[in-house]
Structure formats: C-alpha cells, structure tokens
Protein backbone atom coordinates (compact mmCIF):
# COMPACT_ATOMS: atom_id res chain seq x y z
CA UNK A 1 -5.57 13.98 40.06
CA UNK A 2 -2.26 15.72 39.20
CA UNK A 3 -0.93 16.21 35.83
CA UNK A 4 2.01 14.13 36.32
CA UNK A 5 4.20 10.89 35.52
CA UNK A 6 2.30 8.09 33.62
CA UNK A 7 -0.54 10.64 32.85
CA UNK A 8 1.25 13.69 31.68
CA UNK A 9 3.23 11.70 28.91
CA UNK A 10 -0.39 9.75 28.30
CA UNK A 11 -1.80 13.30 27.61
CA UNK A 12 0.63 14.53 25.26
CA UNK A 13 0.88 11.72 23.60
CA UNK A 14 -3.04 11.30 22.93
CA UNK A 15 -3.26 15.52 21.75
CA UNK A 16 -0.31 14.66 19.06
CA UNK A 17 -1.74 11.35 17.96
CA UNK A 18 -5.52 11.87 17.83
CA UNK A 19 -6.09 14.77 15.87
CA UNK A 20 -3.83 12.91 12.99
CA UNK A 21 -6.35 10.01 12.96
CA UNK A 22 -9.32 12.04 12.80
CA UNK A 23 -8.20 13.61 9.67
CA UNK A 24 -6.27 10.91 8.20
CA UNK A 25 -9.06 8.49 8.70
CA UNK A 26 -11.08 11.38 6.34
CA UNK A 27 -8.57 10.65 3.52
CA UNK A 28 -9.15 6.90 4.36
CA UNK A 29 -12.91 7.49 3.71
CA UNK A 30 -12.69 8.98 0.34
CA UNK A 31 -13.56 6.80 -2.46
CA UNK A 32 -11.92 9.44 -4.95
CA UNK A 33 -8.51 8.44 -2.71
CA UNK A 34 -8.71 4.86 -2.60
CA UNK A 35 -10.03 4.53 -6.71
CA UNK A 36 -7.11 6.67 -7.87
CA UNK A 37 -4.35 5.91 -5.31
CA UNK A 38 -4.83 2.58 -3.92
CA UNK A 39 -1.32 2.56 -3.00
CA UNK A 40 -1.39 5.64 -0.60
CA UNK A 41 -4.87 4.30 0.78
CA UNK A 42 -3.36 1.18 1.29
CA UNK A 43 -0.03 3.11 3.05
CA UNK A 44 -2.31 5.53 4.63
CA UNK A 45 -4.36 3.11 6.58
CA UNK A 46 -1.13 1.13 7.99
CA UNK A 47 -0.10 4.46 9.40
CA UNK A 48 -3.67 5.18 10.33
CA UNK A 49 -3.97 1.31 12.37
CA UNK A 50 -0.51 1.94 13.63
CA UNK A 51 -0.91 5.10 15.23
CA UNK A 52 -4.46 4.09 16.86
CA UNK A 53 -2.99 0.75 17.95
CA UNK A 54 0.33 2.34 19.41
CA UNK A 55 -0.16 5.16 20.61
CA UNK A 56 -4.12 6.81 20.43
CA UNK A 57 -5.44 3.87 22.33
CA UNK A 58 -2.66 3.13 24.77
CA UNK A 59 -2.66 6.47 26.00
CA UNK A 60 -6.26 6.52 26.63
CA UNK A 61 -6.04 3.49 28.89
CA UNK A 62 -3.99 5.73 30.72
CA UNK A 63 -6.16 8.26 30.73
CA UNK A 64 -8.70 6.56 31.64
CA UNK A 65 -7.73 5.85 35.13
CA UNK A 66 -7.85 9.56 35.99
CA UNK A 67 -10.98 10.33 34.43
CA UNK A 68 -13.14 13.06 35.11
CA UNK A 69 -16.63 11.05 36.49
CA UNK A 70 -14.73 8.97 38.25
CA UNK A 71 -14.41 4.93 37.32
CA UNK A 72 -17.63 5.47 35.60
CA UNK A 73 -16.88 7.71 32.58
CA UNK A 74 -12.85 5.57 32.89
CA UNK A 75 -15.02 2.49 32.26
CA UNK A 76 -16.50 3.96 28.90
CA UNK A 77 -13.10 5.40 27.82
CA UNK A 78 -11.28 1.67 28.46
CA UNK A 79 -14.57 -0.31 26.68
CA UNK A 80 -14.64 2.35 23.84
CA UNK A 81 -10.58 1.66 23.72
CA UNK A 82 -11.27 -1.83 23.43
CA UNK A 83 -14.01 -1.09 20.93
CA UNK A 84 -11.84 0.67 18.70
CA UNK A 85 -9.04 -1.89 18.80
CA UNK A 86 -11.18 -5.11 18.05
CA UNK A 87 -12.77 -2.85 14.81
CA UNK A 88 -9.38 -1.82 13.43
CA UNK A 89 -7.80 -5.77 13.81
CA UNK A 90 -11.01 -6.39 12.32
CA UNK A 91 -11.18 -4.55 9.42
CA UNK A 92 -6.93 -4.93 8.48
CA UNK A 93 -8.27 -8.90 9.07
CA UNK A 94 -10.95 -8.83 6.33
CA UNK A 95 -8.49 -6.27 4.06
CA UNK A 96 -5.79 -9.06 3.83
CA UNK A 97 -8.56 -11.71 3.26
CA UNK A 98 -9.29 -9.14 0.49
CA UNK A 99 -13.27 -9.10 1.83
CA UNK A 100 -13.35 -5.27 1.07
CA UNK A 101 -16.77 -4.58 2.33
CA UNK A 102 -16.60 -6.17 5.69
CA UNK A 103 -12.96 -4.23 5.72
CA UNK A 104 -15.02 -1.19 4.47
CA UNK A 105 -17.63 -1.52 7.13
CA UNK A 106 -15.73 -2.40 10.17
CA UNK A 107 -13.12 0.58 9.23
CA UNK A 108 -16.00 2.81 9.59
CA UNK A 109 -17.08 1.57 12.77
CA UNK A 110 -13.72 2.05 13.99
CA UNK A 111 -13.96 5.61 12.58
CA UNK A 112 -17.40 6.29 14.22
CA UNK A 113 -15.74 5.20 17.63
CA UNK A 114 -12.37 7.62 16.45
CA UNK A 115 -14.83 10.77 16.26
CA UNK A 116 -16.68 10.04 19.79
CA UNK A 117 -14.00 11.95 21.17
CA UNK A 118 -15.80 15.43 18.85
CA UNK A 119 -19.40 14.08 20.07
CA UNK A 120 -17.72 14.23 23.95
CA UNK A 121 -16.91 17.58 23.63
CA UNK A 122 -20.00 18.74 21.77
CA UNK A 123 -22.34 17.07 24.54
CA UNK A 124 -20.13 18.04 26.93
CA UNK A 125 -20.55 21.86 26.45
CA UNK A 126 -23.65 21.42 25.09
CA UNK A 127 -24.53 20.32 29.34
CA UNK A 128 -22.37 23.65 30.25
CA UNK A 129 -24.05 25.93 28.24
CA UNK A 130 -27.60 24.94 29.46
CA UNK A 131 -26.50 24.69 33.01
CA UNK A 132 -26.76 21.30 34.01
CA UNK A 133 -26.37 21.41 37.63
CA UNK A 134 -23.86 18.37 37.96
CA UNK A 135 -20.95 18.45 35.03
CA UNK A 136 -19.42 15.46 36.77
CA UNK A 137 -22.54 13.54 36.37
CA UNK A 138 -23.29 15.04 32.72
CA UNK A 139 -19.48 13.83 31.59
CA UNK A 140 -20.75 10.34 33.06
CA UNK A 141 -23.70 10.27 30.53
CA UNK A 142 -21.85 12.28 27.79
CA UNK A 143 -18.97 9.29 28.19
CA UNK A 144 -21.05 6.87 27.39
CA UNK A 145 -23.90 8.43 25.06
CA UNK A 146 -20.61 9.97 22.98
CA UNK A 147 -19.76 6.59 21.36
CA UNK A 148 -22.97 4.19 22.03
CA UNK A 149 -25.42 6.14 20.37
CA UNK A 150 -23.57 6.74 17.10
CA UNK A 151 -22.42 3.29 17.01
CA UNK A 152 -25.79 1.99 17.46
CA UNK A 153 -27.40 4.54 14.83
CA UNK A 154 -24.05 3.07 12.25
CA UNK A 155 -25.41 -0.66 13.19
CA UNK A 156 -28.58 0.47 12.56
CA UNK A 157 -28.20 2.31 9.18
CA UNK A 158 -25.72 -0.39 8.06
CA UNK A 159 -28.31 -3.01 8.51
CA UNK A 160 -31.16 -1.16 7.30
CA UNK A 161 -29.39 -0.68 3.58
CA UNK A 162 -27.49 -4.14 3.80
CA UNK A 163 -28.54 -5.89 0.25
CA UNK A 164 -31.62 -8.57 0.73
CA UNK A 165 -30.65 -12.07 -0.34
CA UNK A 166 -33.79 -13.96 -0.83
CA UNK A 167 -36.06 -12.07 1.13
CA UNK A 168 -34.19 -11.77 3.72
CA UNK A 169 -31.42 -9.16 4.67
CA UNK A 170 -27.82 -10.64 4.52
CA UNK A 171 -25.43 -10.65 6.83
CA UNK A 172 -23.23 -7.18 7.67
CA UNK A 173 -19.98 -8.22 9.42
C-alpha cells in the first residue's frame, strides 16, 4: 500500500475527525449536560451525527480497502462502519419520535462502536508487547474482537437491567 491519493486524504481526514467524536460523544453522555443544557446536547449531537456520518465513517470505508490484515480486518472496519451508521440514524430516528430511551440506548451503542477504534489499539499492542508471532494475523482478530465483544457485553448488560413487564423482560430497542 502507498500513502497516497484516495487514502492519504481518507487518513487525514479520519485523525482530524475521530478524536472530536470520541470526546464530544463524552459530553453527549453526561446527564449533568443534557439536564442543564438541553439545547447544547441537542446542538452537540447534530455536530456529533454529522461529523460521524460525513466524514469519520466515509473515510474509514476508504481505509478500509488498504487495511493492514488484508480484506479480512477491511471487512470488520466496513461492517463496523456500517454498524455505526445504522446506530446513529437510529438513535436521531427515535430522538425526533421523542422515544428518549431507545435514542439513549442506541446512541450508546453507536458510542461503544466510536471507542473500538481505543480497544484496537489497546489489543493491538497488547499482541506486540507479548510477542505474538504473527501481528498481521493478531490485527485480524484484534479487528474484529475490538468492536464485537464490547458490543455484545453492551447487548448483554442492556438486556440484563432492561425493566421486567409482567414477568417478563421488555423489549430494549
């Protein structure tokens, strides 16, 4: 791979754009925030959808096809983009139907798929420093374990503490 055309503007752009909606999407979490400025939550979490929607996520399709691993790992990244899309529509969806939970919980989801990108690089050179013999083959697994496993411990959690009606536990959208 060279760091060139399509890629080297799909790089840039990613550095500049994710890091703001890792932290912004912290702001969008507090519930100080959003109880004493709904307004800037509210303004906040256009920006943060916007900036995922334009430009995080589009530039990791690009990236993608030039992914270390190979087509493997580029298959996580482009599923995990696709992930993160469908969560954010979802959750600005149930906001304007004013369903606040479901908004609430599929804004987290998309915010557990945001931070996979920290989990990558923390089982990432967790593999280097204990010497696994084939990093190719450990960014593979850390591709795919960095946004699957904490999406399936949220699903988990979120269905474990979702309110019983009748007996039985209701539905978590």
């Amino acid at each position: 791979m060279t760091f060139a055309g399509a890629y080297r503007v799909a790089f840039y752009v990613h550095i500049c754009s994710a890091p703001f909606v890792l932290v912004n999407g912290l702001i969008l979490l507090s519930a100080r925030v959003r109880r004493r400025h709904p307004k800037w939550h509210r303004v906040l979490g256009r920006v943060q959808v916007g900036v995922l929607l334009v430009f995080v996520l589009p530039s990791s399709v690009v990236m993608s096809r030039h992914a270390f691993g190979g087509w493997p790992a580029g298959l996580s990244f482009l599923l995990l983009s696709g992930a993160t899309a469908g969560c954010a529509v979802a959750g600005v969806v149930q906001a304007r139907r004013r369903r606040y939970d479901r908004h609430r919980r599929w804004m987290l989801r998309c915010y557990v798929l945001i931070c996979s990108a920290v989990a990558l690089r923390l089982i990432s050179g967790a593999a280097r420093l204990i010497g696994v013999p084939s990093p190719e083959q450990a960014y593979i697994v850390a591709a795919w374990v960095s946004w699957l496993f904490p999406l399936a411990a949220f699903e988990v959690a979120e269905r474990w503490r979702a309110p019983t009606v009748r007996g039985r536990r209701a539905s978590a959208a």
